[in-house]
Protein backbone atom coordinates (compact mmCIF):
# COMPACT_ATOMS: atom_id res chain seq x y z
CA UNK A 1 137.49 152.21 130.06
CA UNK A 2 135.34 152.08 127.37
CA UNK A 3 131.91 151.37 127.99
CA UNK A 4 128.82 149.52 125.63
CA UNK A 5 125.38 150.96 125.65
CA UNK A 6 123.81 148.35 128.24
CA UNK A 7 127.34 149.59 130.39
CA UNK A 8 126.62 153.04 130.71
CA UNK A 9 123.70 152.13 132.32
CA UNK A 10 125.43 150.36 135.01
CA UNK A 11 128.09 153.04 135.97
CA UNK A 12 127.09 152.33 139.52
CA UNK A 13 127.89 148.54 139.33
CA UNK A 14 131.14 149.00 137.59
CA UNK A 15 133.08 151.11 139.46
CA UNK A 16 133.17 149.44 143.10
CA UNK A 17 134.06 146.07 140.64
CA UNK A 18 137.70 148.01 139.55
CA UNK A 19 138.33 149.48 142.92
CA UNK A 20 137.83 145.13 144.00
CA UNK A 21 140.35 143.83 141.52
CA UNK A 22 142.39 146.50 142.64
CA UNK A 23 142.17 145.30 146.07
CA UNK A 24 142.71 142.01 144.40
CA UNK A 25 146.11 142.96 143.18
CA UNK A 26 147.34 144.19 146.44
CA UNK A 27 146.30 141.15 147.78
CA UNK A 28 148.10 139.40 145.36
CA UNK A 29 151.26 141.24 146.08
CA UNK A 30 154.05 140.84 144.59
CA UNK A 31 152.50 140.23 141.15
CA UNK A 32 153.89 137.07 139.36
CA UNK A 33 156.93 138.62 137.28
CA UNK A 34 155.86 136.88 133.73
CA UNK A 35 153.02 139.88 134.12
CA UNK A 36 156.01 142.32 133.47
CA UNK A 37 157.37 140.21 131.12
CA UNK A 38 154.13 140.18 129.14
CA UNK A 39 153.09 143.59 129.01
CA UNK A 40 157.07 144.21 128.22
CA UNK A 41 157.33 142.28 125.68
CA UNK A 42 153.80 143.43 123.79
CA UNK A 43 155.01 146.93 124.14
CA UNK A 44 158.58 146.24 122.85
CA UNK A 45 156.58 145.12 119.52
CA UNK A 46 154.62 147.68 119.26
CA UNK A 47 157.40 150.13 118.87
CA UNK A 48 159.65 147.84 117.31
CA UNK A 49 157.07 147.49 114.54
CA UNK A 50 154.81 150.43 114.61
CA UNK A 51 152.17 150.44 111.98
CA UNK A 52 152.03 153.81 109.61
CA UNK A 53 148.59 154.84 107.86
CA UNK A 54 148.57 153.61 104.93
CA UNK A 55 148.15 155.04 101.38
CA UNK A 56 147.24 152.62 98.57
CA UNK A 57 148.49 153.77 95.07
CA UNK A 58 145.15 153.31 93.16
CA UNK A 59 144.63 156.98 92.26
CA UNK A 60 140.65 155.93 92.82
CA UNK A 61 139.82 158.14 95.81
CA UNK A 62 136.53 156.21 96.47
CA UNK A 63 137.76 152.79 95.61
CA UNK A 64 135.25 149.80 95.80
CA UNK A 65 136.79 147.09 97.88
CA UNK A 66 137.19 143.76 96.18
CA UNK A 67 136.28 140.26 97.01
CA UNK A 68 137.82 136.88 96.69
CA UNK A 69 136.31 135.20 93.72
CA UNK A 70 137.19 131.61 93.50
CA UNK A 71 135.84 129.11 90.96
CA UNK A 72 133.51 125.90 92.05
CA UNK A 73 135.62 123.55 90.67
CA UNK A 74 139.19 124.49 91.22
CA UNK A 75 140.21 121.32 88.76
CA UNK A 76 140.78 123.44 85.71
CA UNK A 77 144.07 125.61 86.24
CA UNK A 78 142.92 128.27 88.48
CA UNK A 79 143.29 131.85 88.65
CA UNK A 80 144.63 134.22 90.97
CA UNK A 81 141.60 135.54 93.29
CA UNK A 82 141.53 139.47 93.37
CA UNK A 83 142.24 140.10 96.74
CA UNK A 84 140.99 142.36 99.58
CA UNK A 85 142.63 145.91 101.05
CA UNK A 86 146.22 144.58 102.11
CA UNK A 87 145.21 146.36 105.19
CA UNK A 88 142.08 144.37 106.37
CA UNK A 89 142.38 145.46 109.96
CA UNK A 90 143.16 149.15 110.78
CA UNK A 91 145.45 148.93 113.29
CA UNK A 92 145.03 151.48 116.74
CA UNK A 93 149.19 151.94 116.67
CA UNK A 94 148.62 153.30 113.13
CA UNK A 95 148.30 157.03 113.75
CA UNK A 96 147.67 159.73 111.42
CA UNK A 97 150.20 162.01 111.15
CA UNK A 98 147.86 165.03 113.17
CA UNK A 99 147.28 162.50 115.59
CA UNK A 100 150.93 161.65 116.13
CA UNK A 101 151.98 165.56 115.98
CA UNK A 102 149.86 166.04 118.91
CA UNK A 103 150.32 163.34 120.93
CA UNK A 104 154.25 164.23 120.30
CA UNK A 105 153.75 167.73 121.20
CA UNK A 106 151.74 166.40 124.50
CA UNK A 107 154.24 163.98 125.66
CA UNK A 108 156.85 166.72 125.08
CA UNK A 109 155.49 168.56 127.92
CA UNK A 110 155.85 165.90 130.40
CA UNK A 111 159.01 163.43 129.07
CA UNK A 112 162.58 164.60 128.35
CA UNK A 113 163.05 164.64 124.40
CA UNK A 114 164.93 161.13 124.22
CA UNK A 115 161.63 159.18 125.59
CA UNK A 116 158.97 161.38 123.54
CA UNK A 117 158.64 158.39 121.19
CA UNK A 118 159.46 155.39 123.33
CA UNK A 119 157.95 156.25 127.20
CA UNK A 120 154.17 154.68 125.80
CA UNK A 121 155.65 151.39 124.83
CA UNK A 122 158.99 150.50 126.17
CA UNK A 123 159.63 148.95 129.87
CA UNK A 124 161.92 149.80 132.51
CA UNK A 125 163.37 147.20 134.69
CA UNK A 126 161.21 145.59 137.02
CA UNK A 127 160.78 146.95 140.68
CA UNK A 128 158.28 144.96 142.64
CA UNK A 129 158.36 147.91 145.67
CA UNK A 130 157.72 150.18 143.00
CA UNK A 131 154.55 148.41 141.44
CA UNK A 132 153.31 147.55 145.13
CA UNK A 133 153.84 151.50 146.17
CA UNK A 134 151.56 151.95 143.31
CA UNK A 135 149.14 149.67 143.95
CA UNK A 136 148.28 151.40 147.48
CA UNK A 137 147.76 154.53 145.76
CA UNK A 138 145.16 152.77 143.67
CA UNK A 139 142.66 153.70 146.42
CA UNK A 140 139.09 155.21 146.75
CA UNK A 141 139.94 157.83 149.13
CA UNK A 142 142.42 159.03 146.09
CA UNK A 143 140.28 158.66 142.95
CA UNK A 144 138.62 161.12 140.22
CA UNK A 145 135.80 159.29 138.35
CA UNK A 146 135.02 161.22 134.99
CA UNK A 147 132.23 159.79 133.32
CA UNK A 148 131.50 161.14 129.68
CA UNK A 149 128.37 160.48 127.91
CA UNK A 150 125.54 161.98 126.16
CA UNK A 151 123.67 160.17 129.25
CA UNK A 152 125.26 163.08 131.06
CA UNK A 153 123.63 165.62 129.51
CA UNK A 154 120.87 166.40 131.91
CA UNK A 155 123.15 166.71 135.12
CA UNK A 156 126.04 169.06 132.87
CA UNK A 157 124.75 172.52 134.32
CA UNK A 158 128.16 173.96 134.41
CA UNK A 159 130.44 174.91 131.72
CA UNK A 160 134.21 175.34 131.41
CA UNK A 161 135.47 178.86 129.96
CA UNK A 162 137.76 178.05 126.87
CA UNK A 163 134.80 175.79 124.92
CA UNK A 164 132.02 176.33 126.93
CA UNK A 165 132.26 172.00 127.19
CA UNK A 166 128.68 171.41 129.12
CA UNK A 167 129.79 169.39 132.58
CA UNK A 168 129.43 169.26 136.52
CA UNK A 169 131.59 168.59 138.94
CA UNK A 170 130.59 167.09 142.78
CA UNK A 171 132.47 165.50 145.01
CA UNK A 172 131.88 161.76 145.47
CA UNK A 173 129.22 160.60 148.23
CA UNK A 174 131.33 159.31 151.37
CA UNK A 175 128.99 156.53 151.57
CA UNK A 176 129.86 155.45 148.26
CA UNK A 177 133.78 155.78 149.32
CA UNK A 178 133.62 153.72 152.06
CA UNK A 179 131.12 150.80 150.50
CA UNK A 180 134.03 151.17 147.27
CA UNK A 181 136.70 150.27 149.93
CA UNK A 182 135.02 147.44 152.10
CA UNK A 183 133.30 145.37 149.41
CA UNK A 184 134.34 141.59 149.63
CA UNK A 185 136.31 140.81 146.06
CA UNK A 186 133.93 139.49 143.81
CA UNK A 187 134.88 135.50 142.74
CA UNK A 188 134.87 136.07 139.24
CA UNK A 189 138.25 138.18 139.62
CA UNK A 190 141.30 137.16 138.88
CA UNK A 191 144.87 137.72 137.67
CA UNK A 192 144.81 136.60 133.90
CA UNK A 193 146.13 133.13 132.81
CA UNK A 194 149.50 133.80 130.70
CA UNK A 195 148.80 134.79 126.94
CA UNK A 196 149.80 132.32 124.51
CA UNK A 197 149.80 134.81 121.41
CA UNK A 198 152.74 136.98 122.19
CA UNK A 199 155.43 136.64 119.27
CA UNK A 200 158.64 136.00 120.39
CA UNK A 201 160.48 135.15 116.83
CA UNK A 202 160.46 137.98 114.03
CA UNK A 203 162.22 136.16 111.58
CA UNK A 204 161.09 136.16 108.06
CA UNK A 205 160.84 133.29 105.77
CA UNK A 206 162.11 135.66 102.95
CA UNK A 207 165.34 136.42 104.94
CA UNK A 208 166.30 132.38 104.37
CA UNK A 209 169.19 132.27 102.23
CA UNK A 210 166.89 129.96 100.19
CA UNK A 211 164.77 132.67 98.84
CA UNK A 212 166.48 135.71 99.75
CA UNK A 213 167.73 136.33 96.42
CA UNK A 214 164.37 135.38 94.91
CA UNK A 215 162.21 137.84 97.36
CA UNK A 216 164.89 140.68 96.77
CA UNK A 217 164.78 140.30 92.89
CA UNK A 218 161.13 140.38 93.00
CA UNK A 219 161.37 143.71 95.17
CA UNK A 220 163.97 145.32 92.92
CA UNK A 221 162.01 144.50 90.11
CA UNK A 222 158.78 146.31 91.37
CA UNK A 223 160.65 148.99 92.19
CA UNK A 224 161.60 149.27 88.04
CA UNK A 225 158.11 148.78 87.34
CA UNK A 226 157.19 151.69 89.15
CA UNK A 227 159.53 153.62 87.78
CA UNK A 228 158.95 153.05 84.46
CA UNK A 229 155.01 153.96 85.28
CA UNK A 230 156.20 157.21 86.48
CA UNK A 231 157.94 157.92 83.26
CA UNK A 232 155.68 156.34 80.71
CA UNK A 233 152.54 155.22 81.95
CA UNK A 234 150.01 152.89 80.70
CA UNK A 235 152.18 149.30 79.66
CA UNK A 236 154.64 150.36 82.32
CA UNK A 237 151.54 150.29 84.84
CA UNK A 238 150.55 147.22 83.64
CA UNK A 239 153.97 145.36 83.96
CA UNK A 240 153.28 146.92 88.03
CA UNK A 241 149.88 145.24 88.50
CA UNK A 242 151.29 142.06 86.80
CA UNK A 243 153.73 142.08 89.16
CA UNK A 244 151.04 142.59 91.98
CA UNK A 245 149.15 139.21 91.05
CA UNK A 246 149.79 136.04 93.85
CA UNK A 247 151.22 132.81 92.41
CA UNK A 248 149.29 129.61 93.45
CA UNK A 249 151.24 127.34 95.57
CA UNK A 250 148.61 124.62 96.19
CA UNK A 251 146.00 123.45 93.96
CA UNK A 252 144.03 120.12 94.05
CA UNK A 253 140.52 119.18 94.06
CA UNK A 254 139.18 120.42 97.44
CA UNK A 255 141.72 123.81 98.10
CA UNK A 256 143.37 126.25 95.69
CA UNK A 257 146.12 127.90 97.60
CA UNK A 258 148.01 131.68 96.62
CA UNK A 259 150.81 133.23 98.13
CA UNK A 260 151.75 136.92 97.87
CA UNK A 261 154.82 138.66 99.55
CA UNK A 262 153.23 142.00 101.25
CA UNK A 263 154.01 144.86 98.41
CA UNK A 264 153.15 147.65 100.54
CA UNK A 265 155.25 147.16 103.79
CA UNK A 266 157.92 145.32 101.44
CA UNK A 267 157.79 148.28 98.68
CA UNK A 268 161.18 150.79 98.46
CA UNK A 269 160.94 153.78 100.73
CA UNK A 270 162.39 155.77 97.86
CA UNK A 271 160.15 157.24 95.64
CA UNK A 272 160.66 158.89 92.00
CA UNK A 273 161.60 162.41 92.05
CA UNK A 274 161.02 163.85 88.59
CA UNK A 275 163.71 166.72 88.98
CA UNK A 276 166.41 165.54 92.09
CA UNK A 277 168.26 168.44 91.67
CA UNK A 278 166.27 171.58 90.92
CA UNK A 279 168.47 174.27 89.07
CA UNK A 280 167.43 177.14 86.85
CA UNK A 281 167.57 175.94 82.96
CA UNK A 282 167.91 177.83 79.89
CA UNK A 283 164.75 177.70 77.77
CA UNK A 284 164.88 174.62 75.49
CA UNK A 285 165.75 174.78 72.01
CA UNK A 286 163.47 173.83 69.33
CA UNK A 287 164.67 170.54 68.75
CA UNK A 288 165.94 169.86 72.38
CA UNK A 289 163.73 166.85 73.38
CA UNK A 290 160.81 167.66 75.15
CA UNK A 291 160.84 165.15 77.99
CA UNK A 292 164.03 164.52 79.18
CA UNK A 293 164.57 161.28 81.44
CA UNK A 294 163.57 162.57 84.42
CA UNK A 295 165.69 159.55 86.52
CA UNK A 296 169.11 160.47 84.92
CA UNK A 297 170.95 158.60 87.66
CA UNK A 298 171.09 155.34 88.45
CA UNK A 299 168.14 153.95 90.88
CA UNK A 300 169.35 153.04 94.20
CA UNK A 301 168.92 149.55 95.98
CA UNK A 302 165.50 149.84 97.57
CA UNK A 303 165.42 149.83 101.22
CA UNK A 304 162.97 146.92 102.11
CA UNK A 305 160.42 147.28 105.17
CA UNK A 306 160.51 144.07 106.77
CA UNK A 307 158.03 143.58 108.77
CA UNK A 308 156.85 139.77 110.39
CA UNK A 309 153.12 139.91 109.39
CA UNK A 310 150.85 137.85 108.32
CA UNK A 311 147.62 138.29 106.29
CA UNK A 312 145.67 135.01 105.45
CA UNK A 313 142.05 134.78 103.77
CA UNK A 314 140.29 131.89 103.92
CA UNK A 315 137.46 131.04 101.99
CA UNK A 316 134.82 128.11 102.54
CA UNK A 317 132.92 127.69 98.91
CA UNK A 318 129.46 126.54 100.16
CA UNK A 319 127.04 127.36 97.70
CA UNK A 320 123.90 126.84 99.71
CA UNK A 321 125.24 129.69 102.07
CA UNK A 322 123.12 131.87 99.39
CA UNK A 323 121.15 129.58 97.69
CA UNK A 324 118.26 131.10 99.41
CA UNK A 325 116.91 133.91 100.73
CA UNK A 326 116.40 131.97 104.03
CA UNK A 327 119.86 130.47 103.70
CA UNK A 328 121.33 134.06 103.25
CA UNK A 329 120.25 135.02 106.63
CA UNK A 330 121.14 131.74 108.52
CA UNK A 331 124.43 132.07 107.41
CA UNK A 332 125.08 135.45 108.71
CA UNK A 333 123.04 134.70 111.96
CA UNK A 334 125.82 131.34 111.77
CA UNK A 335 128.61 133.93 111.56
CA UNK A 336 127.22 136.22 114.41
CA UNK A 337 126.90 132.85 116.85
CA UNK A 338 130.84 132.04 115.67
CA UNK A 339 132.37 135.50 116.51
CA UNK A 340 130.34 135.93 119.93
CA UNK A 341 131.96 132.38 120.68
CA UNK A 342 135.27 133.54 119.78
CA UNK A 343 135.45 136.39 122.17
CA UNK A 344 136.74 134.13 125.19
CA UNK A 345 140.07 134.56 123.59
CA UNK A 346 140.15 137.46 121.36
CA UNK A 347 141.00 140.13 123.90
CA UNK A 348 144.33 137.94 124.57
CA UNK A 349 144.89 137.96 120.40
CA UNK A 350 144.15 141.34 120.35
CA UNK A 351 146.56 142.80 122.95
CA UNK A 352 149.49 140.57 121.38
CA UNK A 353 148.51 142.33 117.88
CA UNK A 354 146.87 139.77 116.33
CA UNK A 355 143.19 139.63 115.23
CA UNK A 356 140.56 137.85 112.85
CA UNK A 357 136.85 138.53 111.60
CA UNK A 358 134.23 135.66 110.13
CA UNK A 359 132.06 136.95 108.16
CA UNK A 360 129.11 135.44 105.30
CA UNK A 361 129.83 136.05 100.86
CA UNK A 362 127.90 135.30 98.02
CA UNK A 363 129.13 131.64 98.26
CA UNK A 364 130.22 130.59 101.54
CA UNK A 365 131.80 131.83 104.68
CA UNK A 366 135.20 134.00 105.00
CA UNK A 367 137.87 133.93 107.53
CA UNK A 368 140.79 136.52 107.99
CA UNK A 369 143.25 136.76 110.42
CA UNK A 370 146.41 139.11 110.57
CA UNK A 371 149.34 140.06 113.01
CA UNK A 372 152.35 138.59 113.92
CA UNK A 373 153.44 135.49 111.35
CA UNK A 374 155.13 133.68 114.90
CA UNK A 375 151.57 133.16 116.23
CA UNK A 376 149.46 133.45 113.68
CA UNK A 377 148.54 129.51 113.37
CA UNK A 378 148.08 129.27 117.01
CA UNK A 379 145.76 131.80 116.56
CA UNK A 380 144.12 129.86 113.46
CA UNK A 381 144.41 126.27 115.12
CA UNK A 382 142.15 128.27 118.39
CA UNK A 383 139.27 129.28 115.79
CA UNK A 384 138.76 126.67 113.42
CA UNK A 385 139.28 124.03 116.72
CA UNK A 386 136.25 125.79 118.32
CA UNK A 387 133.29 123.79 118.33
């Protein structure tokens, strides 16, 4: 559990509150089986469509992010808004690879080879004895509170041997046991009403016979582009950030809509390999061309990563959002009100891997959501309905 700064004051009150809604549970006994189904089905998605960090192919190793710059008066044929990072959410499934070594190498130790990469997300059938058995474990006679924080410091008088990691350990007060056990279930707990954000179709609109052919010549022809950039450079790089520019699909007097197919998760696996077959050459002759076609074969089919996400940006041109100093800082105060308001059902969006941000620009406000393209507009109907 992680705790805020006001929390870790409060250790005290905290902990008998989870030892309560774990009495609450037994009490509740057996558990409603759509609570199996849920947590089921979010981990089934989360290894079904495990994010991967994320390298952007702007050779900039400090980049600047961009901004959406839209125009006042969209009447005029608009253009294209630069866009922010396709990524504007870091996911916590997206590990680095260190991370994911040693986590592997961890669960290695515990779970047969087969269910090293599965056991943290996938489901087992259900087995109400099984969960209740649990639940009776759950006790305070069988707990180990470890509390870590730099609030800590001044009771850690004993150190461990391989790090010399400042810490103390003490038994817990019986007192404290037995008023952990007894406490009357506070009102405020209960089980959690069902989550309406969990995807349950991954289809993609670009897998519609419709535009299949259109989304799969687009991706084929990125893939040349890139190619060619390896080989040749500058025009060839250009053609690839031509490519990279959305096309507008709405545009009218009060909204200016763009669309842009992912071209990171929807980008070929393969990559260009400037010498596929090393071999020992004989030096080159005079007038032997000096740089041979490094892609002598033919360039396979890419391999598309589908993947049923989402990103939308929304942006609310209000100029008097900055016309002002004073206006400046009511805006973002505005913003601050709007996301604390939001947090009644975030924790639901966030669990079923989908999440948004509001946040204050140069001329208005900004909205971005992302996750899972099934839900997303429930998602988006819950925010912008919120009064």
């Amino acid at each position: 559990m992680d705790l805020s700064p006001q929390g870790d004051e409060h250790v005290d009150e905290i902990l008998p509150l989870i030892f309560q809604y774990l009495a609450m549970l037994r009490a509740s006994s057996p558990l409603p089986r759509w609570l199996f189904d849920e947590c089921a089905a979010i981990g089934e998605m989360g290894f079904r469509f495990k994010d991967r960090p994320c390298r952007h192919p702007n050779p900039n190793p400090n980049p600047q992010p961009p901004t959406l710059t839209p125009t006042p008066n969209p009447q005029p044929s608009p253009q294209p808004p630069t866009l922010p990072s396709p990524q504007p959410f870091r996911s916590k499934d997206a590990d680095e690879p260190q991370d994911a070594a040693c986590g592997l190498a961890q669960a290695m130790q515990l779970l047969p080879p087969e269910e090293v990469l599965s056991a943290a997300y996938l489901y087992e059938e259900y087995d109400a004895a099984a969960i209740e058995a649990m639940l009776l474990r759950l006790s305070p006679e069988a707990c180990c509170v470890t509390h870590t924080s730099r609030s800590c410091a001044a009771v850690a008088t004993q150190s461990e041997r391989w790090y010399g990691t400042a810490h103390r350990r003490a038994p817990i007060d019986p007192a404290a046991l037995a008023r952990w056990a007894s406490d009357a279930t506070h009102p405020a707990l209960r089980l959690p009403a069902p989550n309406p954000f969990i995807a349950t179709d991954f289809g993609l609109v670009c897998e519609r016979p419709e535009v299949c052919a259109a989304a799969e010549a687009e991706a084929a022809a990125e893939a040349e582009a890139e190619a060619a950039a390896y080989q040749v450079g500058g025009a060839a790089a250009h053609a690839v950030s031509s490519l990279a520019l959305p096309r507008t699909v709405v545009s009218d007097p009060s909204l200016v809509l763009w669309h842009k197919t992912d071209n990171v998760f929807r980008r070929p696996k393969t990559k260009p390999n400037p010498n596929p077959n090393p071999s020992p050459s004989p030096s080159p002759s005079p007038n032997s061309n000096p740089n041979p076609n490094p892609h002598p074969n033919p360039r396979p089919r890419p391999h598309i990563c589908r993947r049923p996400k989402t990103n939308l940006f929304i942006e609310l041109v209000a100029p008097a959002a900055y016309h002002a100093p004073s206006n400046a800082v009511l805006t973002r105060l505005f913003t601050k009100l709007i996301s604390d308001e939001l947090t009644e059902f975030s924790y639901d969006a966030e669990c079923a891997g989908l999440h948004y941000r509001v946040y204050n620009s140069a001329v208005g406000l900004n909205l971005m959501l992302a996750g899972y393209s099934h839900k997303l507009p429930v998602l988006l109907t819950k925010v912008l309905g919120k009064p």
